[in-house]
PDB file of N, CA and C in Angstrom:
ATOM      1  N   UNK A   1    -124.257-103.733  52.195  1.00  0.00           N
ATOM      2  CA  UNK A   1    -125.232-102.814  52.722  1.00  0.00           C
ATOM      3  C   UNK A   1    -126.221-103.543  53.641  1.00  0.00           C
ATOM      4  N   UNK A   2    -126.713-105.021  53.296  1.00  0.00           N
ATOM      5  CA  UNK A   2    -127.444-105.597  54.223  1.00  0.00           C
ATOM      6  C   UNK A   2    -126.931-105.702  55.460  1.00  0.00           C
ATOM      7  N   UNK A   3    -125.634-106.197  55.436  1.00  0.00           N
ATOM      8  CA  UNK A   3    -125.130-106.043  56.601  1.00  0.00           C
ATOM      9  C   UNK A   3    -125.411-105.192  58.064  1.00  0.00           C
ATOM     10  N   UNK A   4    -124.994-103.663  56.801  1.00  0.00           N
ATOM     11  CA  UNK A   4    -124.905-102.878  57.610  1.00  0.00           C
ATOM     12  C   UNK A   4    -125.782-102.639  58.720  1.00  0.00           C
ATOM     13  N   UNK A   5    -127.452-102.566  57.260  1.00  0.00           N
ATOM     14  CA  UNK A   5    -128.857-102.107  57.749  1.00  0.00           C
ATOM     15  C   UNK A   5    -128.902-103.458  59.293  1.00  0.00           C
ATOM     16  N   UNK A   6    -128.152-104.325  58.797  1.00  0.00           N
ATOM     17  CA  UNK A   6    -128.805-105.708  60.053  1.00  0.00           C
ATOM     18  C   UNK A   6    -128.219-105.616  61.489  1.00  0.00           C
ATOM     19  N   UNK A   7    -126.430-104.753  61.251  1.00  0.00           N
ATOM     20  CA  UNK A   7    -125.849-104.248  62.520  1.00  0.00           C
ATOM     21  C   UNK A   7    -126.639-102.831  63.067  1.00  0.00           C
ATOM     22  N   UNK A   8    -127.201-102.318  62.502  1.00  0.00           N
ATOM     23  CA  UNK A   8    -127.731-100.988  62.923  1.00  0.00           C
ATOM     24  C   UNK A   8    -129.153-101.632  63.770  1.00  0.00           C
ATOM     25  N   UNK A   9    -129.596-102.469  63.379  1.00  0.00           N
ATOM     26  CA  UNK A   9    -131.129-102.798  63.292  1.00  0.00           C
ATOM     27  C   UNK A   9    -130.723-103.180  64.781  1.00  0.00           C
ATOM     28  N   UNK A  10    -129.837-103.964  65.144  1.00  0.00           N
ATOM     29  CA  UNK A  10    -129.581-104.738  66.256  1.00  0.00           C
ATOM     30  C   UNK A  10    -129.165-103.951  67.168  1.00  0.00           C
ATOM     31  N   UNK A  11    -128.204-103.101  66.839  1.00  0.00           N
ATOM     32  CA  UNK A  11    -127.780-102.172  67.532  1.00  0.00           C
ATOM     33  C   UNK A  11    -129.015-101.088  68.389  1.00  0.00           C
ATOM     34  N   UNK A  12    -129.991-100.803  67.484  1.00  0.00           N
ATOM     35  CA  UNK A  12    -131.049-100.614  67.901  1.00  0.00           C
ATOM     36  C   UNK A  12    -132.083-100.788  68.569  1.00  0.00           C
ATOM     37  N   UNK A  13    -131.784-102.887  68.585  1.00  0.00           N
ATOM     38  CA  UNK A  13    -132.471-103.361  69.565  1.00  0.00           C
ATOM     39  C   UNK A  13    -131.866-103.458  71.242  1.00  0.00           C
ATOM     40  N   UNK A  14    -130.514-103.058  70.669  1.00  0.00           N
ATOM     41  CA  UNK A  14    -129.765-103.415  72.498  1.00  0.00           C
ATOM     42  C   UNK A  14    -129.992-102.432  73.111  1.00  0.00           C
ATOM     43  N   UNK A  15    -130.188-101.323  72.393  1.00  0.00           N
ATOM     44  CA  UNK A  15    -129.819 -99.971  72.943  1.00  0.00           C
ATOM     45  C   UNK A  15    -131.878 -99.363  73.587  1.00  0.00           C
ATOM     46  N   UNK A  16    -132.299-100.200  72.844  1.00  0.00           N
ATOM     47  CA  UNK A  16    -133.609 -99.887  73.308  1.00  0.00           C
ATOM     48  C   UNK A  16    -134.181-100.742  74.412  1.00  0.00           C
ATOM     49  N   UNK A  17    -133.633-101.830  74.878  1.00  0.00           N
ATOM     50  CA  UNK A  17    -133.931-102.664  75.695  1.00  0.00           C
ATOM     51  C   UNK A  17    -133.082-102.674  76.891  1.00  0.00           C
ATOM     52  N   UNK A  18    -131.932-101.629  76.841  1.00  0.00           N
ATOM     53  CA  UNK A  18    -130.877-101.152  78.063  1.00  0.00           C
ATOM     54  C   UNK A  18    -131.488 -99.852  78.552  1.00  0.00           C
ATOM     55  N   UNK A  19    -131.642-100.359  79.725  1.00  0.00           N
ATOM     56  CA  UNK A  19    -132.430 -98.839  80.636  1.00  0.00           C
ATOM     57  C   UNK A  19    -131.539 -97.189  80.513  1.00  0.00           C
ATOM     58  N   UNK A  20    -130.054 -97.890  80.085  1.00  0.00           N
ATOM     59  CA  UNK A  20    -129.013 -96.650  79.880  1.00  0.00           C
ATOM     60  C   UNK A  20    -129.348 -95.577  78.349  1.00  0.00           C
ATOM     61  N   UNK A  21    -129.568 -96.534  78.028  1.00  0.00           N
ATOM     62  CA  UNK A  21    -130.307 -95.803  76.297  1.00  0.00           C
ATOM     63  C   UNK A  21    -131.614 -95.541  75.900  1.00  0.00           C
ATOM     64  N   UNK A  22    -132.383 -95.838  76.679  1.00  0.00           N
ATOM     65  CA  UNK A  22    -134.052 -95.842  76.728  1.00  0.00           C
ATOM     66  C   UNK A  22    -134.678 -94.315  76.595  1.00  0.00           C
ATOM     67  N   UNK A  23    -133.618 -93.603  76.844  1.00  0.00           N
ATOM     68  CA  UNK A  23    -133.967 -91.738  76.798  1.00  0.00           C
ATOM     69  C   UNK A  23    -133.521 -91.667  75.281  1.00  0.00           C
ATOM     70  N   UNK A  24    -132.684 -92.323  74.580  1.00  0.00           N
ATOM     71  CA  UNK A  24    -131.846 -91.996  73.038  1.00  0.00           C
ATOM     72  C   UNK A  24    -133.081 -92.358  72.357  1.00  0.00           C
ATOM     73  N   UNK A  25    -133.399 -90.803  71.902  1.00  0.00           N
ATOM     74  CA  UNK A  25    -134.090 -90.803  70.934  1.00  0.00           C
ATOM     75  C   UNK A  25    -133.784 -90.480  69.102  1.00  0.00           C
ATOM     76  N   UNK A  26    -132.527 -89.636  69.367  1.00  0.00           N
ATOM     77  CA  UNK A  26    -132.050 -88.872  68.270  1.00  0.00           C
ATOM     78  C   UNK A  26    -131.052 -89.756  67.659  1.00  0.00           C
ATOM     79  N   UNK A  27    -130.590 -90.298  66.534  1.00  0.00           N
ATOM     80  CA  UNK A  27    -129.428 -91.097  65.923  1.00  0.00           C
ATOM     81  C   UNK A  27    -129.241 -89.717  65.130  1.00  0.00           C
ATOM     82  N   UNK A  28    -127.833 -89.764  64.760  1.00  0.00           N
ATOM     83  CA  UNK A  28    -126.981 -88.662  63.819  1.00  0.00           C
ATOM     84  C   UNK A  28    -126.362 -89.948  62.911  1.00  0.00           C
ATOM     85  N   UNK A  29    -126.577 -89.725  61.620  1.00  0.00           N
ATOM     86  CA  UNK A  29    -125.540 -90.775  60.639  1.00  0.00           C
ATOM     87  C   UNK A  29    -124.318 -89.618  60.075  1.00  0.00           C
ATOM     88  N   UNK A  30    -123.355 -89.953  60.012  1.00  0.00           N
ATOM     89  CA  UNK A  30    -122.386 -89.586  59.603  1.00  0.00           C
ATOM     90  C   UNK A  30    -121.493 -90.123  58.227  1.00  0.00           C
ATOM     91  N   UNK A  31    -121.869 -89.738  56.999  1.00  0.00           N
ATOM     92  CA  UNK A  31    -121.231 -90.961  55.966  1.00  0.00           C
ATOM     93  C   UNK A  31    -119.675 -90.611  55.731  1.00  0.00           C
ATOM     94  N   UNK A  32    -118.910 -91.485  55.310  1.00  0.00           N
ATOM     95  CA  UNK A  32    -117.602 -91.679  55.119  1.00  0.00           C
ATOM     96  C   UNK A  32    -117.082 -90.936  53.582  1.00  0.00           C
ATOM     97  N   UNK A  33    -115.667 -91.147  53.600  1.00  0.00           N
ATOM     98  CA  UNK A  33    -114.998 -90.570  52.601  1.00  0.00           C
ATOM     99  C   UNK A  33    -115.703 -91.322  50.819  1.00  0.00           C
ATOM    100  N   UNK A  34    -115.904 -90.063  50.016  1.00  0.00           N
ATOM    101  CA  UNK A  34    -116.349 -90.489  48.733  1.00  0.00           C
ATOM    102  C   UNK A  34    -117.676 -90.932  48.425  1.00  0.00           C
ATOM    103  N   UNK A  35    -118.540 -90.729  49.847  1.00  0.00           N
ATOM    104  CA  UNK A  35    -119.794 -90.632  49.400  1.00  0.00           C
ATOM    105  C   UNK A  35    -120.986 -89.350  49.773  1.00  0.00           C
ATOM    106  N   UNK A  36    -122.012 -89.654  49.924  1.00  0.00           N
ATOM    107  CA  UNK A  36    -122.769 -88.381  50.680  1.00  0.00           C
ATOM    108  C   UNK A  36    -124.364 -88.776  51.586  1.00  0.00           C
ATOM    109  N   UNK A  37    -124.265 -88.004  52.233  1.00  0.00           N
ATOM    110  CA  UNK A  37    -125.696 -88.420  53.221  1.00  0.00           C
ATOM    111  C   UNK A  37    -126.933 -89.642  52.626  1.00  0.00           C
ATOM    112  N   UNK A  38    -126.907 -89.565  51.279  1.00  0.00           N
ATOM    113  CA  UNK A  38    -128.240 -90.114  50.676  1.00  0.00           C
ATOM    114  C   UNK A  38    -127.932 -91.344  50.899  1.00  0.00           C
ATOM    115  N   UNK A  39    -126.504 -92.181  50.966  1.00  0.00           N
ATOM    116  CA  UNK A  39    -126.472 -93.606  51.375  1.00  0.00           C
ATOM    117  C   UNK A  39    -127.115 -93.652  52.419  1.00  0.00           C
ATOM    118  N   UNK A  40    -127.631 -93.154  53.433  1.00  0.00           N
ATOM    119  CA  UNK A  40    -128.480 -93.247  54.823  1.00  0.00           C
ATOM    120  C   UNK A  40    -129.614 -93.943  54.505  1.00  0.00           C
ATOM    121  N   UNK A  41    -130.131 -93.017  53.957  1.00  0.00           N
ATOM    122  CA  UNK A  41    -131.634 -92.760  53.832  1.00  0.00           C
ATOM    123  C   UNK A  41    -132.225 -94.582  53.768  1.00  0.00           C
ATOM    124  N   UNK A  42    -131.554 -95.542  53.405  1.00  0.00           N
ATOM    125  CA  UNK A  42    -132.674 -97.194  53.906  1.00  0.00           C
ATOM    126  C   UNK A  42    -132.536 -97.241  55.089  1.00  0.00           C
ATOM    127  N   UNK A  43    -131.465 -96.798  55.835  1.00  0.00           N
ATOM    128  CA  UNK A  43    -131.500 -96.866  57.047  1.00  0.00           C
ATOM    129  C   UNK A  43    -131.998 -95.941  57.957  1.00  0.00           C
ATOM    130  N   UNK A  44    -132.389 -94.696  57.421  1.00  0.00           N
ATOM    131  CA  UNK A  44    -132.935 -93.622  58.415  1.00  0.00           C
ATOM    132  C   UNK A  44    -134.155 -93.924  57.939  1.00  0.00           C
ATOM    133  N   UNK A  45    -134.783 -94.343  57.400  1.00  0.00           N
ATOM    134  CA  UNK A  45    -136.137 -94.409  57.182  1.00  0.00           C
ATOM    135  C   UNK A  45    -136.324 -96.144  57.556  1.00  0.00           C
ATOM    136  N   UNK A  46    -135.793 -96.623  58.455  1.00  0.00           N
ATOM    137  CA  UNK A  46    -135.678 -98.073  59.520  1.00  0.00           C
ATOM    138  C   UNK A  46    -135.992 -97.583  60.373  1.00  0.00           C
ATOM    139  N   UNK A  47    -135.117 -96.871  60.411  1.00  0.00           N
ATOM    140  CA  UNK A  47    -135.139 -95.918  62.186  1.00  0.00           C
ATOM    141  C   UNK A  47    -135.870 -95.257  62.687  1.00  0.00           C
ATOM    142  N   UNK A  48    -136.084 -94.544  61.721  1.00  0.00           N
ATOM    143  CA  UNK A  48    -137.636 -93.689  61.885  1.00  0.00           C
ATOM    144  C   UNK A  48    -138.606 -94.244  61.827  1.00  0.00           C
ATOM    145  N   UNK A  49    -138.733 -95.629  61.376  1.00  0.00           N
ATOM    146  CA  UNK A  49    -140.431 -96.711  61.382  1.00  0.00           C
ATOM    147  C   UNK A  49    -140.263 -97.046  63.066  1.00  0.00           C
ATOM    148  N   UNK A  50    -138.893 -96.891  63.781  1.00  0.00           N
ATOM    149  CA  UNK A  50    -139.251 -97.413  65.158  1.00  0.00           C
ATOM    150  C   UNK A  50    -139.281 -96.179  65.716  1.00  0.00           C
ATOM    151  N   UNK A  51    -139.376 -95.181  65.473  1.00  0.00           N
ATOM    152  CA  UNK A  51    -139.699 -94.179  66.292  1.00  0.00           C
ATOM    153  C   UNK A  51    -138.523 -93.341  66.534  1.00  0.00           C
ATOM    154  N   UNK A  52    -137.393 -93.509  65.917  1.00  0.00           N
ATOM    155  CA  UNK A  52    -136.095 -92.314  66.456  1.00  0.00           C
ATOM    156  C   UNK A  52    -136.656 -91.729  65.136  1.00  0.00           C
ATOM    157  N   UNK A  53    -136.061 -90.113  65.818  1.00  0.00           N
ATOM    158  CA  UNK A  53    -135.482 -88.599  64.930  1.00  0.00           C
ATOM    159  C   UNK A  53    -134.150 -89.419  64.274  1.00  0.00           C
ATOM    160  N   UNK A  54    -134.159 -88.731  63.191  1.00  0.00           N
ATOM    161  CA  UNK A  54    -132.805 -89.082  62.658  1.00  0.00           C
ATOM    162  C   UNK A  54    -132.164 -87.976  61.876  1.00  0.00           C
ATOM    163  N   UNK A  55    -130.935 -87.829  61.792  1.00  0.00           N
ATOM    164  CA  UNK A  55    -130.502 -86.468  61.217  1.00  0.00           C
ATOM    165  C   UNK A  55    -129.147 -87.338  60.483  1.00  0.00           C
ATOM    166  N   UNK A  56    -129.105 -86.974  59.169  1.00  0.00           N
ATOM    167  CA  UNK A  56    -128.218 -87.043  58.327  1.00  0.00           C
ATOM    168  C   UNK A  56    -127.108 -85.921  57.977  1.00  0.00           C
ATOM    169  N   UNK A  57    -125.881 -86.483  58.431  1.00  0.00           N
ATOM    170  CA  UNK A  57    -124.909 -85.051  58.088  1.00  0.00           C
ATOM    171  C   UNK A  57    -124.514 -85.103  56.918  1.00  0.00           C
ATOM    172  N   UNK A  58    -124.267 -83.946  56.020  1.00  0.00           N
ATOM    173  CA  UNK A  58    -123.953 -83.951  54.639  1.00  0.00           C
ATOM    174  C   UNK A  58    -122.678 -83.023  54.523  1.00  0.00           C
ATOM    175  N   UNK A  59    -122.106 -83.732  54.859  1.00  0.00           N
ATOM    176  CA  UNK A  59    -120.370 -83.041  55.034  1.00  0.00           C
ATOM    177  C   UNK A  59    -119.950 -82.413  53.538  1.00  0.00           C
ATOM    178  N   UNK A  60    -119.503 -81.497  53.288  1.00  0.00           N
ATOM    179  CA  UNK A  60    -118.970 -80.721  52.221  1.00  0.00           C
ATOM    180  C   UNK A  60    -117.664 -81.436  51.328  1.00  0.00           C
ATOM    181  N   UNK A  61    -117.045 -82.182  52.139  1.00  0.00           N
ATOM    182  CA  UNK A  61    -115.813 -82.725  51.636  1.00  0.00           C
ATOM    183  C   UNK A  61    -114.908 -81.798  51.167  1.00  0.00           C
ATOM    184  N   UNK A  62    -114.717 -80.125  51.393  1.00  0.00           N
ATOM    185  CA  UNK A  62    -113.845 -80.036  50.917  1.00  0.00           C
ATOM    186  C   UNK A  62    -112.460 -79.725  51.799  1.00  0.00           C
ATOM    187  N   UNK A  63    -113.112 -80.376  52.789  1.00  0.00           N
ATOM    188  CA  UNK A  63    -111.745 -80.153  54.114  1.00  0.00           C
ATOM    189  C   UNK A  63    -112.212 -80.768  55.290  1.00  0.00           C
ATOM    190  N   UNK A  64    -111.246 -81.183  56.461  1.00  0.00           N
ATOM    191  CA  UNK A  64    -111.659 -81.808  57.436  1.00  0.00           C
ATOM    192  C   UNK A  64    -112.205 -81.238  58.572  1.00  0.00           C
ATOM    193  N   UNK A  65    -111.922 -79.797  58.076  1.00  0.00           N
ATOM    194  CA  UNK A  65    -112.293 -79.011  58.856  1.00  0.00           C
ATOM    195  C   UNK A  65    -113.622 -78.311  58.816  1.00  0.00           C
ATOM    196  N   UNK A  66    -113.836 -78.610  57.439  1.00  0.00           N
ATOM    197  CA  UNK A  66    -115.161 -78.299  57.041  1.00  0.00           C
ATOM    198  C   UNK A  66    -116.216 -79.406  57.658  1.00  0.00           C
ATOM    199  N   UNK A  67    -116.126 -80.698  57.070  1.00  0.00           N
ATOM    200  CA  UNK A  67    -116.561 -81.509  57.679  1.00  0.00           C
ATOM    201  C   UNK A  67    -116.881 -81.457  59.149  1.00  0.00           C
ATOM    202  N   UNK A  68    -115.620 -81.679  59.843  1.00  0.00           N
ATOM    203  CA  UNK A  68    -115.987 -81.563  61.200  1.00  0.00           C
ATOM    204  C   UNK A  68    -116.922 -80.373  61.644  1.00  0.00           C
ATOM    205  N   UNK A  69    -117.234 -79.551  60.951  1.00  0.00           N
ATOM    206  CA  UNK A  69    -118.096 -78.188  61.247  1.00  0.00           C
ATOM    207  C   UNK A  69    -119.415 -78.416  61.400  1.00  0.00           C
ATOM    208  N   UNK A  70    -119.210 -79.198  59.777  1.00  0.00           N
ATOM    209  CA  UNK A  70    -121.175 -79.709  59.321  1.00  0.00           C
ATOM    210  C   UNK A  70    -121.428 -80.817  60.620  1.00  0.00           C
ATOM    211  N   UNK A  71    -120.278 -81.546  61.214  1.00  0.00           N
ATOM    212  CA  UNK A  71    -121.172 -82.521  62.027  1.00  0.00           C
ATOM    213  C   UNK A  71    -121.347 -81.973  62.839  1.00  0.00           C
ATOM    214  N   UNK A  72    -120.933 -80.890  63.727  1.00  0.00           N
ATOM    215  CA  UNK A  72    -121.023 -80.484  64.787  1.00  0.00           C
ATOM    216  C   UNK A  72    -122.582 -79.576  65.137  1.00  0.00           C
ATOM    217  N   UNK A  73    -122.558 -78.250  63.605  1.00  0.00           N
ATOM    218  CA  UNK A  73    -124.242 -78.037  63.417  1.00  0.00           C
ATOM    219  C   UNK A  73    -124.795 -79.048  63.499  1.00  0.00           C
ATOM    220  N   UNK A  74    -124.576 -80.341  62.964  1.00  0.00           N
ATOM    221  CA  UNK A  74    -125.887 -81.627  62.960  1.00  0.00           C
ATOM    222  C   UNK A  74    -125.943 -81.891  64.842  1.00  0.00           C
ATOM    223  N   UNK A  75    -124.935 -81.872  64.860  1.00  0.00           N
ATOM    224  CA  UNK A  75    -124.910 -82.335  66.639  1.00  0.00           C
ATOM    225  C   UNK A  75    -125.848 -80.913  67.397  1.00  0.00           C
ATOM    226  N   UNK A  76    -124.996 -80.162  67.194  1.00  0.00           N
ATOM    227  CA  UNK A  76    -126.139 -79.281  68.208  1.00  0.00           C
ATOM    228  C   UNK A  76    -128.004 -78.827  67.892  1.00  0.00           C
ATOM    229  N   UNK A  77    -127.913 -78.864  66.267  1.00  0.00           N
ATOM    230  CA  UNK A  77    -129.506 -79.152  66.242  1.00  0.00           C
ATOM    231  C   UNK A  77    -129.940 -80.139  66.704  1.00  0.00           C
ATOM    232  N   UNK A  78    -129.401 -81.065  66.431  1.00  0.00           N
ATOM    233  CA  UNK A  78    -130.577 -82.566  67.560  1.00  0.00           C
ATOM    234  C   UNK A  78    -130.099 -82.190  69.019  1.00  0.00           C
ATOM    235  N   UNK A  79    -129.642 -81.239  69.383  1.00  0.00           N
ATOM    236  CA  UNK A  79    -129.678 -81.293  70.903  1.00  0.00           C
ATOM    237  C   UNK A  79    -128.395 -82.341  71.885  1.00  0.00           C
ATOM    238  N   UNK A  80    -127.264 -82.436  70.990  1.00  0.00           N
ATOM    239  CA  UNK A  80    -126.203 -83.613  71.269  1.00  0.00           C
ATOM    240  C   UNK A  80    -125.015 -82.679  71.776  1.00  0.00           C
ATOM    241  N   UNK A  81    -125.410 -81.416  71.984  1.00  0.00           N
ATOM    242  CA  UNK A  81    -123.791 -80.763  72.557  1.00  0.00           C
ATOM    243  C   UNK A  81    -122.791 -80.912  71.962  1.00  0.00           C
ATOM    244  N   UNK A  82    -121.793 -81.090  72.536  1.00  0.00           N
ATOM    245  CA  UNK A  82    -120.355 -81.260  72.020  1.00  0.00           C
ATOM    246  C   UNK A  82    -120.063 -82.679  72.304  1.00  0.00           C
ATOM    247  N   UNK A  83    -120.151 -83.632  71.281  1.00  0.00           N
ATOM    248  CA  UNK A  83    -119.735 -85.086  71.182  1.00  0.00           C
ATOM    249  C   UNK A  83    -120.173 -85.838  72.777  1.00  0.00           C
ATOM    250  N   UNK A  84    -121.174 -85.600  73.200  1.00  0.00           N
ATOM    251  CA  UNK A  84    -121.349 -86.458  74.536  1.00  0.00           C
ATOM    252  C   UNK A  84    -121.607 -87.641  74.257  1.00  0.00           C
ATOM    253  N   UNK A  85    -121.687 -88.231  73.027  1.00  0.00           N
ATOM    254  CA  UNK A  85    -122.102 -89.793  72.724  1.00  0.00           C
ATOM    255  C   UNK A  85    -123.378 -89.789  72.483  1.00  0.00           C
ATOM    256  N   UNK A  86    -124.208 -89.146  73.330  1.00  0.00           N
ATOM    257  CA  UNK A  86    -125.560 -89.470  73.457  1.00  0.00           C
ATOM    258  C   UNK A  86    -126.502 -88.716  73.303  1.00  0.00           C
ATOM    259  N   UNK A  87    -127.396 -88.082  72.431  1.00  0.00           N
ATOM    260  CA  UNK A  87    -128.471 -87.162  72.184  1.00  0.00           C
ATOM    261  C   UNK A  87    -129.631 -87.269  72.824  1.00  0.00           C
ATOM    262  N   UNK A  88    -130.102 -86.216  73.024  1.00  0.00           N
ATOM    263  CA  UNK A  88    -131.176 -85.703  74.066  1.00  0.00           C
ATOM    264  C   UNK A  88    -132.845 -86.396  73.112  1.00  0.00           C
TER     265      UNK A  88
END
């Protein structure tokens, strides 16, 4: 998990110091198979001490199709369209 929080942290720093990402305000976390949104939360509350919105998707797991649904509401409330990479 340290890891993770230390690739995100960094990731955070490139992306804030590249004039291409300097508008990315919004991060979306997305958690993986067998767990649920609350693994985020050391890291959305990192993210949010530097100043991004952060939105946690809490996928249903009971289909992929479901899933893919919940991320997509998470995407268009932060203002991210349809998978453009990059939130408004």
């Amino acid at each position: 998990m340290k890891r993770l929080i230390l690739a995100l942290l960094t990731g955070a720093a490139f992306a804030t110091s590249s004039p291409a990402y300097a508008a990315v305000k919004t991060i979306v976390l997305v958690h993986g198979a067998f767990a649920d949104g609350s693994g985020w939360k050391p890291v959305a509350d990192i993210l949010q001490s530097h100043g991004y919105s952060v939105r946690v998707v809490q996928e249903p797991e009971t289909s992929f199709a479901a899933d893919v649904a919940a991320t997509r509401r998470v995407l268009d409330k932060a203002g991210c369209g349809r998978f453009r990479g990059r939130c408004a």
